[in-house]
Protein backbone atom coordinates (compact mmCIF):
# COMPACT_ATOMS: atom_id res chain seq x y z
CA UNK A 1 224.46 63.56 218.01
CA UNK A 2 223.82 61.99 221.33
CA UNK A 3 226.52 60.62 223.71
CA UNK A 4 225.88 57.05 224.11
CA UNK A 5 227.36 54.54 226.59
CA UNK A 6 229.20 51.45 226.05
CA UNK A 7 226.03 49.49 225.98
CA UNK A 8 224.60 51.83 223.10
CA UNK A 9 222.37 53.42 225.67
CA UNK A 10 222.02 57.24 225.93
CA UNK A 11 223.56 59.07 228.45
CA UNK A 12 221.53 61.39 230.42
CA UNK A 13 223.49 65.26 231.10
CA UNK A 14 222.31 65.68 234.39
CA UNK A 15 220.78 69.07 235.41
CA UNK A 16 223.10 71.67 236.00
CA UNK A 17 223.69 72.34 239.73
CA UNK A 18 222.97 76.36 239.33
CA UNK A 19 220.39 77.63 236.97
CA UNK A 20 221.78 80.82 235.41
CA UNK A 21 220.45 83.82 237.09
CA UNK A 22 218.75 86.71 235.43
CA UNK A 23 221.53 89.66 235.12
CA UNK A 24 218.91 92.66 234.40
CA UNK A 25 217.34 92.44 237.71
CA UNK A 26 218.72 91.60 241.39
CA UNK A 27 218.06 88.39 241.53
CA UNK A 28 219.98 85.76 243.62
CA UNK A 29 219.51 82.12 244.48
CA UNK A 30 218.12 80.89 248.15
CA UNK A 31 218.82 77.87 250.03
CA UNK A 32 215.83 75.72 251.29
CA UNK A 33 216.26 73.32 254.10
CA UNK A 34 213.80 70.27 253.75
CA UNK A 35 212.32 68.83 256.68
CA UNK A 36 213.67 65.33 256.79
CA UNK A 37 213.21 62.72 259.26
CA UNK A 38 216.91 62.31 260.06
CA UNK A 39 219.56 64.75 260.86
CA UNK A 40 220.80 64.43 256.88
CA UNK A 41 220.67 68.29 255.07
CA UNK A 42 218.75 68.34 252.47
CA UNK A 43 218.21 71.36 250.77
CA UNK A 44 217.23 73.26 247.33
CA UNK A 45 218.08 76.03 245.79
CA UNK A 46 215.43 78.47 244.28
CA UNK A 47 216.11 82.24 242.83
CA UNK A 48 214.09 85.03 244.03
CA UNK A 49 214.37 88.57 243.42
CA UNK A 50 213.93 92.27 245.60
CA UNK A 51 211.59 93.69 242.24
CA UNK A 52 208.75 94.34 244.48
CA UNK A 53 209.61 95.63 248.09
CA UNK A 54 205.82 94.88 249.09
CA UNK A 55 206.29 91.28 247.73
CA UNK A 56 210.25 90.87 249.29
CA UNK A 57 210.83 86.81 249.62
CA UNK A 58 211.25 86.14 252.95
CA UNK A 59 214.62 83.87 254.62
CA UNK A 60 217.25 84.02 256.84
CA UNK A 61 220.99 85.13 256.12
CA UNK A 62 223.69 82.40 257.89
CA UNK A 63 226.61 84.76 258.08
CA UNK A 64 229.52 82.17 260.03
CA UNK A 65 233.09 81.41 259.82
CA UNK A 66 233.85 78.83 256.32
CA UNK A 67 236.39 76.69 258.42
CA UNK A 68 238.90 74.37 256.64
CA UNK A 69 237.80 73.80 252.98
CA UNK A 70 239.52 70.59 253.24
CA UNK A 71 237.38 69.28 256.51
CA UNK A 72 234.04 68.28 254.60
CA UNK A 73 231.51 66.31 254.53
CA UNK A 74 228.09 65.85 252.33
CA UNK A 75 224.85 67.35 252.10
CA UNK A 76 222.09 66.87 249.24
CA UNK A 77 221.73 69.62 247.19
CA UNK A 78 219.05 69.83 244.02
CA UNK A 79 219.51 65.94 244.82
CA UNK A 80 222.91 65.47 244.18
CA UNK A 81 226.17 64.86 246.90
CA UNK A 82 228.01 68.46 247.55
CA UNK A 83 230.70 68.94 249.52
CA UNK A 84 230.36 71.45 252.23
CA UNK A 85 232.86 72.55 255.39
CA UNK A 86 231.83 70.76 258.29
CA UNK A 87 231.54 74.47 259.37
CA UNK A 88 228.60 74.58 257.56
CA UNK A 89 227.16 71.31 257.84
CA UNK A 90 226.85 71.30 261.12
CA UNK A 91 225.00 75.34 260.94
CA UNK A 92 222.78 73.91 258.07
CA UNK A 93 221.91 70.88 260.73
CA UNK A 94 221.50 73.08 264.07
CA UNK A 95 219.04 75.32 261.36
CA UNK A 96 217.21 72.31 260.76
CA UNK A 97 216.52 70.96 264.10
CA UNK A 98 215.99 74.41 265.39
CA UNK A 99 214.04 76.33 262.53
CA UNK A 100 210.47 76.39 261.41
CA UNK A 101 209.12 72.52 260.69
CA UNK A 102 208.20 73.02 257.76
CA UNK A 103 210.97 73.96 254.95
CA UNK A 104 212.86 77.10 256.04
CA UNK A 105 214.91 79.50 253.28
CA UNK A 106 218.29 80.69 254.11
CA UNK A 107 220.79 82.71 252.20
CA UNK A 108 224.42 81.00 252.68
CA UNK A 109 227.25 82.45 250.42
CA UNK A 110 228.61 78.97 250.16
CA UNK A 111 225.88 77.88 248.26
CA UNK A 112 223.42 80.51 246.58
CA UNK A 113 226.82 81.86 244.68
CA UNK A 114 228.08 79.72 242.39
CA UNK A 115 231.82 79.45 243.78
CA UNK A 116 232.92 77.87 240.53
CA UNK A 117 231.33 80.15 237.80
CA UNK A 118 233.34 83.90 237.82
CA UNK A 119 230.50 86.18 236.02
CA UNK A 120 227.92 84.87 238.74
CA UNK A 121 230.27 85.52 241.73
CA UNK A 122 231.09 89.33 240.06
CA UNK A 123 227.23 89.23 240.12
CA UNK A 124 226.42 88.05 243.74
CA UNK A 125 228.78 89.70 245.80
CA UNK A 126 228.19 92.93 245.08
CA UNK A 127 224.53 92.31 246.64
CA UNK A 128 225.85 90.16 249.91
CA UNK A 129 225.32 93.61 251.89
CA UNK A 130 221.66 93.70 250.59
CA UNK A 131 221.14 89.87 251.68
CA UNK A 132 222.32 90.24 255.20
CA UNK A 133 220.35 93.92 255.73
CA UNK A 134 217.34 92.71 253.74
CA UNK A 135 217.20 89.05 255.91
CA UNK A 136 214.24 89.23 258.03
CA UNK A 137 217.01 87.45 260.38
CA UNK A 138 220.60 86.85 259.86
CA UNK A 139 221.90 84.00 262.25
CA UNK A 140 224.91 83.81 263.28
């Protein structure tokens, strides 16, 4: 049965923030940074995977210090508001004005692991070393 609203009209589930990654192959999630015209962050996550070493995806790795989780402030994310340290704001920002101009993929623990969801976390961390060595560039 559908959920409806007050006004009888059906309520639309949005789309899940993280897509459930594929456990039988090394796959983890990368962060693209849109080229806006304003110093908003914009970004959207994709998954890739190191199957083929001839064919590895290429990014960045962000490695930098999380900062109070209390001092936030917004980014876009797969469309929707997300929280983020203002740590991390402000590295996703200088990345922007400072990267390729085009759209530029990063790896940023923040936000290719799903902090909320336990079984992708026991996933995902075991492969941070692989992300940082594997980066064609970490940034720091």
């Amino acid at each position: 049965m559908d959920s409806t609203t007050s006004s009888n009209q059906p309520t639309v589930e949005p789309e899940p923030l993280y897509r459930q990654l594929n456990l039988k192959s090394p796959e983890f999630r990368l962060l693209e940074i849109l080229n806006t015209p304003d110093d908003r962050v914009s970004c959207q996550l994709s998954a890739a995977a190191f199957t083929n070493p001839a064919a590895k995806p290429q990014y960045a790795a962000l490695s930098y210090v999380w900062g109070d989780a209390s001092d936030t402030e917004d980014i876009t994310l797969n469309g929707r508001k997300v929280p983020v340290t203002k740590h991390l704001a402000a590295a996703l920002r200088h990345v922007k004005k400072h990267g390729a101009k085009s759209s530029f993929r990063i790896w940023v623990d923040a936000l290719c692991i799903n902090q909320q969801d336990t079984q992708d976390r026991e996933q995902q961390v075991p492969l941070m070393q692989y992300m940082y060595t594997l980066a064609d560039i970490v940034l720091a």
